[in-house]
Structures are given as C-alpha cells and as structure tokens.
N, C-alpha and C. Protein backbone atom coordinates (compact mmCIF):
# COMPACT_ATOMS: atom_id res chain seq x y z
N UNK A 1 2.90 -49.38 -7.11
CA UNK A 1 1.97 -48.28 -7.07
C UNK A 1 2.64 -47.11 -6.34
N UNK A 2 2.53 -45.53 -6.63
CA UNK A 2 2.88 -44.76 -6.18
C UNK A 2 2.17 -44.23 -5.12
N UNK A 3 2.99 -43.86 -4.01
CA UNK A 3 1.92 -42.87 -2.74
C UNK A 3 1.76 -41.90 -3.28
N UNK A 4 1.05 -41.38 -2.58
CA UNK A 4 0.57 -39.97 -2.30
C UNK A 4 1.90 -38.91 -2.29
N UNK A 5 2.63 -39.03 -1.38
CA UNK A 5 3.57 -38.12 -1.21
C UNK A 5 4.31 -38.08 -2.89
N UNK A 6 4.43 -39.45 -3.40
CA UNK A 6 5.44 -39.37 -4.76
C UNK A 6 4.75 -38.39 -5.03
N UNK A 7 3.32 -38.66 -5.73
CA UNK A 7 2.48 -37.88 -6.53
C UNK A 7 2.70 -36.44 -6.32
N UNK A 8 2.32 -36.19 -4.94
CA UNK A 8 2.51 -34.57 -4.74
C UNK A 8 4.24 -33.96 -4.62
N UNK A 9 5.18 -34.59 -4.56
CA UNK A 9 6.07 -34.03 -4.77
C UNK A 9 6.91 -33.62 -5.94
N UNK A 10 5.87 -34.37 -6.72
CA UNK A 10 6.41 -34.02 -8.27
C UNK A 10 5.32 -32.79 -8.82
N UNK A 11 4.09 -32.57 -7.88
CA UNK A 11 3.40 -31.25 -8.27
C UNK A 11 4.41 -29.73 -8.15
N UNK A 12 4.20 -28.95 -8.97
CA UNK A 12 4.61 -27.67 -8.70
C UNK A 12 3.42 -26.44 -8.22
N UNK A 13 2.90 -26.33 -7.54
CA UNK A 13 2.30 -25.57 -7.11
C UNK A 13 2.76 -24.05 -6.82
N UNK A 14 1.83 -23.29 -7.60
CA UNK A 14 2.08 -21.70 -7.82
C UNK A 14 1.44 -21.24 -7.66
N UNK A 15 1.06 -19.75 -6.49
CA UNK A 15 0.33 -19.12 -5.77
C UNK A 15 -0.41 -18.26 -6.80
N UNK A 16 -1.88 -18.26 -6.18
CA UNK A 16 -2.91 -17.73 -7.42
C UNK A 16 -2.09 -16.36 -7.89
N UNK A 17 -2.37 -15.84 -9.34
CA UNK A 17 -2.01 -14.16 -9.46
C UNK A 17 -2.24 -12.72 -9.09
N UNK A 18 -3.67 -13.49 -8.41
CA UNK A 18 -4.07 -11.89 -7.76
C UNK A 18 -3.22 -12.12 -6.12
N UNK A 19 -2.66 -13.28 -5.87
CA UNK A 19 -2.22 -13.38 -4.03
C UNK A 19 -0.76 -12.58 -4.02
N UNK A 20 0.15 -12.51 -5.41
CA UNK A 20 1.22 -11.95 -5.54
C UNK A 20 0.69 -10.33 -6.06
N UNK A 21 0.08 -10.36 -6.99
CA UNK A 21 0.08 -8.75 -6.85
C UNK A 21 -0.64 -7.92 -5.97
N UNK A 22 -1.33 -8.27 -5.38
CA UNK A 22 -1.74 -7.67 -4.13
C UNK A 22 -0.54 -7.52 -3.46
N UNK A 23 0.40 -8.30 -2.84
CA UNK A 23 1.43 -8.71 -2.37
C UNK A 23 2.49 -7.32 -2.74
N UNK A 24 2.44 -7.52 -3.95
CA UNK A 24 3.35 -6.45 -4.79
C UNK A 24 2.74 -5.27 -4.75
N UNK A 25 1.12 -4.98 -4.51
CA UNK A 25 1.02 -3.37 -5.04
C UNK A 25 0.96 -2.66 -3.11
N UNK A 26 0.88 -3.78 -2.39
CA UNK A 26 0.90 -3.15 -0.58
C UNK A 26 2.87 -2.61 -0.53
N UNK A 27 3.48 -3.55 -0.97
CA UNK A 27 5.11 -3.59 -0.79
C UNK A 27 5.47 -1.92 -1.77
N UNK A 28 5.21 -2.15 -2.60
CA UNK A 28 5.79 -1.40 -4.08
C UNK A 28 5.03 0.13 -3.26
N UNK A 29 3.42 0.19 -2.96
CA UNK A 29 3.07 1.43 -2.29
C UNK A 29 3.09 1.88 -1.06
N UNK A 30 3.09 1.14 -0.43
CA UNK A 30 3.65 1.20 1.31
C UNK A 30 4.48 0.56 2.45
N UNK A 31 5.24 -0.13 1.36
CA UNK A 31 6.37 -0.42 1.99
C UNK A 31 6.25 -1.50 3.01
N UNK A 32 5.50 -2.14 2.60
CA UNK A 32 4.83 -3.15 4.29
C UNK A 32 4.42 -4.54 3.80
N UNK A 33 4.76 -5.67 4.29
CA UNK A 33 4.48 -7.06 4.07
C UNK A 33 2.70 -7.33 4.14
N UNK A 34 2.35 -8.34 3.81
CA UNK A 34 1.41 -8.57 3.95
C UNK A 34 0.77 -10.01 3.90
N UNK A 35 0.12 -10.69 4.09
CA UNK A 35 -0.56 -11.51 4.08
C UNK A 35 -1.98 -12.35 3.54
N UNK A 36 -2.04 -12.84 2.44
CA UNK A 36 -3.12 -12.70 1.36
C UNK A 36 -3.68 -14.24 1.21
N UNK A 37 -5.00 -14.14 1.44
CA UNK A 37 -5.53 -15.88 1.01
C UNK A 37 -6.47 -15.57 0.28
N UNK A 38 -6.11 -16.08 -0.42
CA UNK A 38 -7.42 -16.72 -1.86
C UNK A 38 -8.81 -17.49 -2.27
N UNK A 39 -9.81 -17.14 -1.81
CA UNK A 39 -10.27 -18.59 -1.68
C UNK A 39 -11.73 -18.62 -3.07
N UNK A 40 -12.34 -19.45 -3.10
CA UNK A 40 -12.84 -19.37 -4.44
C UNK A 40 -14.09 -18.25 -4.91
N UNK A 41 -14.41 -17.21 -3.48
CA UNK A 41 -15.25 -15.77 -3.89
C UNK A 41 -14.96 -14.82 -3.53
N UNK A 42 -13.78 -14.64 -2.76
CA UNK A 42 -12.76 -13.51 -2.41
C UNK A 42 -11.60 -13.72 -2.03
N UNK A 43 -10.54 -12.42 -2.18
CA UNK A 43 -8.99 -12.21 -1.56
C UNK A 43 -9.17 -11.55 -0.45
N UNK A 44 -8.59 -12.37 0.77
CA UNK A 44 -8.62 -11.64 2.36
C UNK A 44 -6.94 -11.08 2.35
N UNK A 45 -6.76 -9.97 2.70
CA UNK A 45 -5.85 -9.40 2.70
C UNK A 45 -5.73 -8.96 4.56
N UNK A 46 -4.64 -9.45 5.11
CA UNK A 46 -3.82 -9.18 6.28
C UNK A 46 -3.06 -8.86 6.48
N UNK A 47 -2.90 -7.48 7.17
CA UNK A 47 -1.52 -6.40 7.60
C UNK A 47 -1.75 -6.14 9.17
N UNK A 48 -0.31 -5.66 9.24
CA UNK A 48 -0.14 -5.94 10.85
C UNK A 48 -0.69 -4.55 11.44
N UNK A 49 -1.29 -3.17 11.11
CA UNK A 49 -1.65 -2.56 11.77
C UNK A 49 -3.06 -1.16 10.81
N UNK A 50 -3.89 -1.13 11.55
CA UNK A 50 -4.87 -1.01 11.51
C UNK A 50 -4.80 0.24 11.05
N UNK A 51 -4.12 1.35 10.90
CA UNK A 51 -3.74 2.22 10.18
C UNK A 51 -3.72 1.81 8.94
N UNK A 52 -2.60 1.04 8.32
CA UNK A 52 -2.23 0.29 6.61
C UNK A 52 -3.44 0.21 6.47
N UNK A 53 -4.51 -0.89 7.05
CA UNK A 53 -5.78 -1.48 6.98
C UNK A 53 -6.86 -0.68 6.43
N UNK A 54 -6.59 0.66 7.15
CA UNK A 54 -7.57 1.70 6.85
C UNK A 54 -7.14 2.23 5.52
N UNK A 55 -5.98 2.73 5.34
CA UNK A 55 -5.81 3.24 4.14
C UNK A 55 -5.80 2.34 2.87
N UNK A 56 -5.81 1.22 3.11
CA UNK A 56 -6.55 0.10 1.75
C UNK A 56 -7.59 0.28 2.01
N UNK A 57 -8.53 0.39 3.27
CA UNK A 57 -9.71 0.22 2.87
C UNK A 57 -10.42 1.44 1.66
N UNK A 58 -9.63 2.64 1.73
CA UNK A 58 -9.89 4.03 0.64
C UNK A 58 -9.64 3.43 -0.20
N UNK A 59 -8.82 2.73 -0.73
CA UNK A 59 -8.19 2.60 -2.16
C UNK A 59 -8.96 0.90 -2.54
N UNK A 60 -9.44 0.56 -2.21
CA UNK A 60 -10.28 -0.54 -2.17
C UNK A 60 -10.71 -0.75 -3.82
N UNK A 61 -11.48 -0.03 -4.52
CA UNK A 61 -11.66 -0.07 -5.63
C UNK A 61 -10.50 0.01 -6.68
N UNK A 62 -9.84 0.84 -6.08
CA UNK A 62 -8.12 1.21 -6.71
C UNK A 62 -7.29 -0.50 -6.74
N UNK A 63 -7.37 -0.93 -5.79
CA UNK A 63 -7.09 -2.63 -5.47
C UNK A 63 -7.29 -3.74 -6.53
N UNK A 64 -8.72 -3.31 -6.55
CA UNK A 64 -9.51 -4.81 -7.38
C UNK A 64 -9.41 -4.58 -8.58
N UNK A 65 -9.16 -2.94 -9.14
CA UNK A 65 -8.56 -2.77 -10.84
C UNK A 65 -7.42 -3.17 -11.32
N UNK A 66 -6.55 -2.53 -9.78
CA UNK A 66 -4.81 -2.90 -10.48
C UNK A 66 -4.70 -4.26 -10.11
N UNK A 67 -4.79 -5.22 -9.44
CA UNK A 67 -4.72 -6.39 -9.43
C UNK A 67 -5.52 -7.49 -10.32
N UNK A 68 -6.40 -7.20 -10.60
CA UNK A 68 -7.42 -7.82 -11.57
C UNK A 68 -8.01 -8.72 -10.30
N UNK A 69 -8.80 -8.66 -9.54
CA UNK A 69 -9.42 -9.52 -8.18
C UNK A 69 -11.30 -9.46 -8.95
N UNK A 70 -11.58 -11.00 -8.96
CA UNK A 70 -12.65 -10.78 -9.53
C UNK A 70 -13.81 -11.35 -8.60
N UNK A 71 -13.54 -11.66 -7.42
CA UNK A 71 -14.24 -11.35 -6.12
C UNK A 71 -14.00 -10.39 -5.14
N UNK A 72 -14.73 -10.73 -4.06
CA UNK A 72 -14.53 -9.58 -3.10
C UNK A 72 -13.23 -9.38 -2.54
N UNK A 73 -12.71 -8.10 -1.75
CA UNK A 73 -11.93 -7.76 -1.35
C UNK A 73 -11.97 -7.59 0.23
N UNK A 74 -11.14 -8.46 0.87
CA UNK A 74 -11.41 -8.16 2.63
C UNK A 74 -10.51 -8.29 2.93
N UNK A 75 -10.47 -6.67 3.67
CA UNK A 75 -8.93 -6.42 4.63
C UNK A 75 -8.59 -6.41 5.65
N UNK A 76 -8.08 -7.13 6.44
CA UNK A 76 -8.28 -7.61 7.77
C UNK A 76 -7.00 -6.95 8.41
N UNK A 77 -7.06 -6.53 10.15
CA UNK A 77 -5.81 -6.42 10.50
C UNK A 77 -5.29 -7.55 11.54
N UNK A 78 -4.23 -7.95 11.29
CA UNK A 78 -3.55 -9.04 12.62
C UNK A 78 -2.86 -10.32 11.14
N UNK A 79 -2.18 -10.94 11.71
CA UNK A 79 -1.76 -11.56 11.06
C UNK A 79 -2.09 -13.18 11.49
C-alpha cells in the first residue's frame, strides 16, 4: 500500500490563475513583489507598504477586470 507522502509527491500542484496575475499586473505596474492567497470567495492581496496598498485600492475595479478575480478583492498591507 502506498503512503500518503508517495501519493502527494507524485501530485503537481499549480497556483490558482488569478494568484499569478495579480502577481504579474502589481510587478509589470509597480514594480513591487507581492503576496496573494486565494481562498474559495476572495483574493487577499499583501504588499509591504501602505502607500502601494492605497493605490490598488483606486484601481480596485481595474484589478478584478484585468485579472479575471471572480470574488472579492482584499488588499492588505504587511506581509
């Protein structure tokens, strides 16, 4: 019989699509890393300073189009 670990090490696990383009449209427009969790009724988005934070929070709607995010959007600062 196989463990657990066999099982899961033969999984490939790939990060949802809205956790990378979010990822990609903070990097690609402001130059800044970020931090993104997924969970099954919104994307929490985390950057390290409260400035970035604010200026997603304007573009907020701008966010959930270009990424395709089909829950809520929450932008948190601190990592």
């Amino acid at each position: 019989m196989e463990s657990l670990q066999e099982i899961l090490s033969r999984k490939k696990f790939t990060p949802p699509k809205e956790s990378q383009s979010v990822k990609d449209y903070i990097q690609r427009r402001y130059q800044s890393s970020c931090s993104v969790t997924v969970r099954k009724n919104d994307v929490t988005v985390s950057v390290s300073n409260s400035a970035l934070a604010g200026s997603l929070q304007l573009e907020k709607q701008k966010i959930i189009k270009a990424c395709g995010i089909k829950g809520k959007l929450i932008i948190r600062t601190g990592r």
